[in-house]
C-alpha atoms as a PDB file:
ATOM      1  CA  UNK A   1      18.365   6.673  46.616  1.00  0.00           C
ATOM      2  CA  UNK A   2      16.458   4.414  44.172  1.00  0.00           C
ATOM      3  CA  UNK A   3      18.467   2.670  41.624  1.00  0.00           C
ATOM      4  CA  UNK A   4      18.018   4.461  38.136  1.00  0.00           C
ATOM      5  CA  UNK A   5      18.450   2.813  34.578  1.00  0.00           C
ATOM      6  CA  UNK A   6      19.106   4.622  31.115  1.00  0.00           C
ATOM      7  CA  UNK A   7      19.585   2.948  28.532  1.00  0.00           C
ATOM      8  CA  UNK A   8      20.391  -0.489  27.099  1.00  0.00           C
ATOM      9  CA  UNK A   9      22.659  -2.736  28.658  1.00  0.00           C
ATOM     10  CA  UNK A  10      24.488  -5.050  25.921  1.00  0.00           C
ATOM     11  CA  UNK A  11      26.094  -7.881  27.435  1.00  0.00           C
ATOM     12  CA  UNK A  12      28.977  -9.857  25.269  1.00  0.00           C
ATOM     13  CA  UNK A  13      30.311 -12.703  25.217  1.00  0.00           C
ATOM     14  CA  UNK A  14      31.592 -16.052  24.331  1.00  0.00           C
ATOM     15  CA  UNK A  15      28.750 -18.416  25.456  1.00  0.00           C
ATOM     16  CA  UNK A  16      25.887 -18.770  27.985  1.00  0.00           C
ATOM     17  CA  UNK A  17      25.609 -20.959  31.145  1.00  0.00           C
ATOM     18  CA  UNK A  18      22.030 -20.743  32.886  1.00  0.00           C
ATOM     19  CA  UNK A  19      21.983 -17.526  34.555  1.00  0.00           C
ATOM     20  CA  UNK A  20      25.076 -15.913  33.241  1.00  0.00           C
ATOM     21  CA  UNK A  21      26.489 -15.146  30.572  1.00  0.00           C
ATOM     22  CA  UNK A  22      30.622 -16.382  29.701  1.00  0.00           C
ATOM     23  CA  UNK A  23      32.774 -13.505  29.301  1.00  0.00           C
ATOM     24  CA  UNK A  24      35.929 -15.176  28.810  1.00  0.00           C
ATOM     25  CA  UNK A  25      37.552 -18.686  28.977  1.00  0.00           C
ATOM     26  CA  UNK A  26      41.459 -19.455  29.282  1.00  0.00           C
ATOM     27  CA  UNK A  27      41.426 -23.350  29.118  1.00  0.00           C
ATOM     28  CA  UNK A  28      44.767 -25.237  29.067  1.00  0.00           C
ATOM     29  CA  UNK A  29      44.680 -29.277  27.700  1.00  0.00           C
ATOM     30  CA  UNK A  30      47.916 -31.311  28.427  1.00  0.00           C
ATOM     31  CA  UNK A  31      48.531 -34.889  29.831  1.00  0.00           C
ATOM     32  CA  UNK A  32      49.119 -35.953  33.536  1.00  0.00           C
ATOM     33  CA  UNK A  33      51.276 -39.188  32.650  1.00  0.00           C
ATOM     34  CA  UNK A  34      53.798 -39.586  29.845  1.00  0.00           C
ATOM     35  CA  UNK A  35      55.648 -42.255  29.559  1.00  0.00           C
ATOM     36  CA  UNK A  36      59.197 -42.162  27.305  1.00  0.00           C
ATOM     37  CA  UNK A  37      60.453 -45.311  25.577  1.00  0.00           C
ATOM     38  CA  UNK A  38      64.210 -45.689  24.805  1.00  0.00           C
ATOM     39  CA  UNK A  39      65.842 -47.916  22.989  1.00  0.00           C
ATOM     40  CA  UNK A  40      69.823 -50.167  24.698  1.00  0.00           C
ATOM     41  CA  UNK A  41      71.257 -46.882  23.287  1.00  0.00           C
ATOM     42  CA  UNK A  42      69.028 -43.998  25.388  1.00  0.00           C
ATOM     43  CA  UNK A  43      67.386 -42.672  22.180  1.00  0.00           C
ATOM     44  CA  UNK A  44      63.721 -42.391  22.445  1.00  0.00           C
ATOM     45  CA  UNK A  45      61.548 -44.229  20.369  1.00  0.00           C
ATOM     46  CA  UNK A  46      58.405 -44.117  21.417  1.00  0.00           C
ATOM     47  CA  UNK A  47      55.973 -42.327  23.282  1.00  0.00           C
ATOM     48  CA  UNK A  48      52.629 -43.099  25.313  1.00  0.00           C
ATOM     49  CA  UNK A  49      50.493 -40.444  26.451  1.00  0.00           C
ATOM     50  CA  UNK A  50      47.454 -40.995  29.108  1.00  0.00           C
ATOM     51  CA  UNK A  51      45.395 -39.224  31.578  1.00  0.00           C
ATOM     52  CA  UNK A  52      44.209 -36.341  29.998  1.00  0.00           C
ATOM     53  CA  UNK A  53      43.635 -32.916  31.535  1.00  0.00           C
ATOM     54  CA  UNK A  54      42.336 -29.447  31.496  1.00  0.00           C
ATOM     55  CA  UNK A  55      42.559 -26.563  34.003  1.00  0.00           C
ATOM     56  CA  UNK A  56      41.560 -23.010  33.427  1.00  0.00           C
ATOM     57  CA  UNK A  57      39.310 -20.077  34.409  1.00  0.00           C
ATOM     58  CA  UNK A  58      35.892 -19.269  33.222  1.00  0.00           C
ATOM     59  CA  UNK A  59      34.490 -15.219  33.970  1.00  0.00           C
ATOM     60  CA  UNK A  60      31.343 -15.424  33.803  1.00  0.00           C
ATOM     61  CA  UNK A  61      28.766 -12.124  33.892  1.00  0.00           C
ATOM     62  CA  UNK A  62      25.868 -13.002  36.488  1.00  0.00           C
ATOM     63  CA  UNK A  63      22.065 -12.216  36.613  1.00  0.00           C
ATOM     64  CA  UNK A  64      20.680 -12.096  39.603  1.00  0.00           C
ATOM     65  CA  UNK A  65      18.974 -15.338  38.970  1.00  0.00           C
ATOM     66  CA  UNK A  66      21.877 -17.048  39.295  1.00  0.00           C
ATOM     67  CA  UNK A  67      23.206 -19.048  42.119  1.00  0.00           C
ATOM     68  CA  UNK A  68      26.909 -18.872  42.655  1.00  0.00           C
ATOM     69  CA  UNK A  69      27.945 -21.944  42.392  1.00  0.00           C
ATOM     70  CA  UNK A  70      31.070 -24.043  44.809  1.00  0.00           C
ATOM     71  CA  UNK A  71      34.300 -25.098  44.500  1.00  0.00           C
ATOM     72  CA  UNK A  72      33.053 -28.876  44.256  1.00  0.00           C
ATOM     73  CA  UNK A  73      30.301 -28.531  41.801  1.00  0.00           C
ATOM     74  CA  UNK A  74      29.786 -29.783  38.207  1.00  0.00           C
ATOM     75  CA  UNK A  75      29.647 -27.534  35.270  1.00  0.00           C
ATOM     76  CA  UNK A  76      29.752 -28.149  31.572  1.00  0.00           C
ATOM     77  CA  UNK A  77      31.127 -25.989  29.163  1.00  0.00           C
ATOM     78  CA  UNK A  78      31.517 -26.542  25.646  1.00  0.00           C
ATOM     79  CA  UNK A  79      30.525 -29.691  26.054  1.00  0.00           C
ATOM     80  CA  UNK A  80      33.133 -31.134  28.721  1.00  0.00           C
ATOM     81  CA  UNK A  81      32.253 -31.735  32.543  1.00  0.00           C
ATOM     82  CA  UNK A  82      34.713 -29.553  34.625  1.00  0.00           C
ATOM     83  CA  UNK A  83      34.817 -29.618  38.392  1.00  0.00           C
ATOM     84  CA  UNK A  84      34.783 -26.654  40.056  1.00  0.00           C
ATOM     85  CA  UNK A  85      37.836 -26.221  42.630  1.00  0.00           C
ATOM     86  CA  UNK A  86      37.451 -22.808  43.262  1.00  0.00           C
ATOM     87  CA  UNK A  87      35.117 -19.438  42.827  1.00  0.00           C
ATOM     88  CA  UNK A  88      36.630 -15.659  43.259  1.00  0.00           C
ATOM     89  CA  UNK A  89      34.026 -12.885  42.961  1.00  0.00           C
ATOM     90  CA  UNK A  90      34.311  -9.007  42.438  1.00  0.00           C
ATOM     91  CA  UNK A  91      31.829  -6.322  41.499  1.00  0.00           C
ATOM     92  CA  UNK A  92      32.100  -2.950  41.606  1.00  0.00           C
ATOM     93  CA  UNK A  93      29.904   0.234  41.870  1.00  0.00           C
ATOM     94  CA  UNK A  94      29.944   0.898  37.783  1.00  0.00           C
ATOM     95  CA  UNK A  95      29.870  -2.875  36.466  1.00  0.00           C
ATOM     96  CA  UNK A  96      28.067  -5.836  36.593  1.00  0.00           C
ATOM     97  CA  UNK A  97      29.083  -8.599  39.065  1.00  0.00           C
ATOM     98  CA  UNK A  98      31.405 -11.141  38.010  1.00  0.00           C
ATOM     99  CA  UNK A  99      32.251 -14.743  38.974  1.00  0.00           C
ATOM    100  CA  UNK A 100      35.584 -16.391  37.892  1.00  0.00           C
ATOM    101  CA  UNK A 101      35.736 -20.255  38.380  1.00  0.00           C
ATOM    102  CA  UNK A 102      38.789 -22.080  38.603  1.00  0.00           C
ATOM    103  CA  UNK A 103      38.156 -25.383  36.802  1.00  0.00           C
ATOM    104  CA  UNK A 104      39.680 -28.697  35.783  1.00  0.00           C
ATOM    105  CA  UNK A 105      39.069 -31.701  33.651  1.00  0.00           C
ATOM    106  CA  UNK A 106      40.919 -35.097  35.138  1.00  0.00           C
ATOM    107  CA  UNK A 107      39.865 -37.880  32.030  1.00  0.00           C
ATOM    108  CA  UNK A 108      40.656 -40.799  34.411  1.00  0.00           C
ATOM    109  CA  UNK A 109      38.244 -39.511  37.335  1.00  0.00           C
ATOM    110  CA  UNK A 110      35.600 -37.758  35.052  1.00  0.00           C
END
Protein backbone atom coordinates (compact mmCIF):
# COMPACT_ATOMS: atom_id res chain seq x y z
CA UNK A 1 0.00 0.00 0.00
CA UNK A 2 1.41 3.39 -1.11
CA UNK A 3 1.79 5.96 1.50
CA UNK A 4 -1.10 8.62 1.17
CA UNK A 5 -0.97 12.38 2.36
CA UNK A 6 -4.02 14.81 3.11
CA UNK A 7 -3.51 17.67 4.22
CA UNK A 8 -0.99 20.03 5.84
CA UNK A 9 1.36 18.95 8.27
CA UNK A 10 2.22 21.92 10.84
CA UNK A 11 5.18 21.22 12.75
CA UNK A 12 5.82 23.35 16.21
CA UNK A 13 8.24 24.13 18.05
CA UNK A 14 10.82 25.87 20.05
CA UNK A 15 13.77 26.20 17.58
CA UNK A 16 15.41 24.54 14.54
CA UNK A 17 18.64 22.45 14.27
CA UNK A 18 19.56 21.45 10.52
CA UNK A 19 17.24 18.81 9.65
CA UNK A 20 14.86 18.87 12.53
CA UNK A 21 12.98 20.79 14.10
CA UNK A 22 13.25 21.24 18.47
CA UNK A 23 10.19 20.20 20.07
CA UNK A 24 11.13 20.63 23.53
CA UNK A 25 14.21 21.39 25.75
CA UNK A 26 14.52 20.64 29.66
CA UNK A 27 18.04 22.15 30.38
CA UNK A 28 19.32 22.22 34.00
CA UNK A 29 22.53 24.90 34.86
CA UNK A 30 24.26 24.33 38.30
CA UNK A 31 27.99 24.17 39.39
CA UNK A 32 30.28 21.03 39.69
CA UNK A 33 32.64 22.56 42.51
CA UNK A 34 31.63 24.80 45.41
CA UNK A 35 33.73 25.64 47.75
CA UNK A 36 32.34 27.00 51.48
CA UNK A 37 34.43 29.45 53.52
CA UNK A 38 34.00 29.58 57.34
CA UNK A 39 35.15 31.71 59.59
CA UNK A 40 37.35 30.17 63.67
CA UNK A 41 33.62 30.05 64.63
CA UNK A 42 32.04 27.54 61.64
CA UNK A 43 29.84 30.34 60.20
CA UNK A 44 30.15 30.69 56.55
CA UNK A 45 31.34 33.65 55.05
CA UNK A 46 32.04 33.24 51.83
CA UNK A 47 31.40 31.36 48.89
CA UNK A 48 33.31 30.40 45.52
CA UNK A 49 31.57 28.83 42.79
CA UNK A 50 33.46 27.16 39.59
CA UNK A 51 33.03 24.67 36.93
CA UNK A 52 29.94 25.34 35.44
CA UNK A 53 27.45 22.84 34.03
CA UNK A 54 24.41 21.92 32.12
CA UNK A 55 22.68 18.57 31.46
CA UNK A 56 19.33 18.05 29.89
CA UNK A 57 17.29 16.56 27.02
CA UNK A 58 16.54 18.01 23.70
CA UNK A 59 13.29 16.18 21.47
CA UNK A 60 13.82 17.00 18.46
CA UNK A 61 11.15 16.26 15.32
CA UNK A 62 13.30 14.73 12.33
CA UNK A 63 13.12 15.06 8.46
CA UNK A 64 14.31 12.53 6.71
CA UNK A 65 17.27 14.56 5.74
CA UNK A 66 18.59 14.31 8.85
CA UNK A 67 21.31 12.16 10.16
CA UNK A 68 20.87 10.91 13.66
CA UNK A 69 23.46 12.02 15.28
CA UNK A 70 25.89 9.94 18.41
CA UNK A 71 26.33 9.98 21.80
CA UNK A 72 29.86 11.76 21.33
CA UNK A 73 28.98 14.41 18.90
CA UNK A 74 28.85 18.25 19.10
CA UNK A 75 25.71 20.19 18.92
CA UNK A 76 24.87 23.78 19.61
CA UNK A 77 21.81 24.98 20.85
CA UNK A 78 20.95 28.33 21.79
CA UNK A 79 24.12 29.23 21.37
CA UNK A 80 26.11 26.79 23.83
CA UNK A 81 28.21 23.66 22.60
CA UNK A 82 26.66 20.52 24.31
CA UNK A 83 28.12 17.07 23.94
CA UNK A 84 26.03 14.52 23.13
CA UNK A 85 26.20 11.42 25.69
CA UNK A 86 23.35 9.73 24.59
CA UNK A 87 20.40 9.40 21.74
CA UNK A 88 16.89 7.40 22.44
CA UNK A 89 14.57 7.20 19.42
CA UNK A 90 10.78 6.28 19.03
CA UNK A 91 8.28 6.67 16.22
CA UNK A 92 5.19 5.35 15.84
CA UNK A 93 2.65 4.42 13.06
CA UNK A 94 0.50 7.93 13.50
CA UNK A 95 3.48 10.47 14.31
CA UNK A 96 6.48 11.72 13.10
CA UNK A 97 9.81 10.22 14.30
CA UNK A 98 11.45 11.64 17.17
CA UNK A 99 15.01 11.84 18.55
CA UNK A 100 15.69 12.78 22.25
CA UNK A 101 19.40 13.65 23.07
CA UNK A 102 20.77 13.50 26.35
CA UNK A 103 23.21 16.42 26.59
CA UNK A 104 25.67 18.22 28.84
CA UNK A 105 27.71 21.34 29.09
CA UNK A 106 31.15 20.81 31.34
CA UNK A 107 32.67 24.83 31.24
CA UNK A 108 36.14 23.51 32.25
CA UNK A 109 36.37 20.83 29.29
CA UNK A 110 34.24 22.82 26.67
Amino acid sequence: MALLEKGTAYVFGTGTVTGAQVQSSSITEDFGLRVEVKDADGNLVGEGLGDAQATGDITLLISSSYTVPSPGDALTYEGTAFWIIGVEESASNDAYREVTLKVEYIGSIA
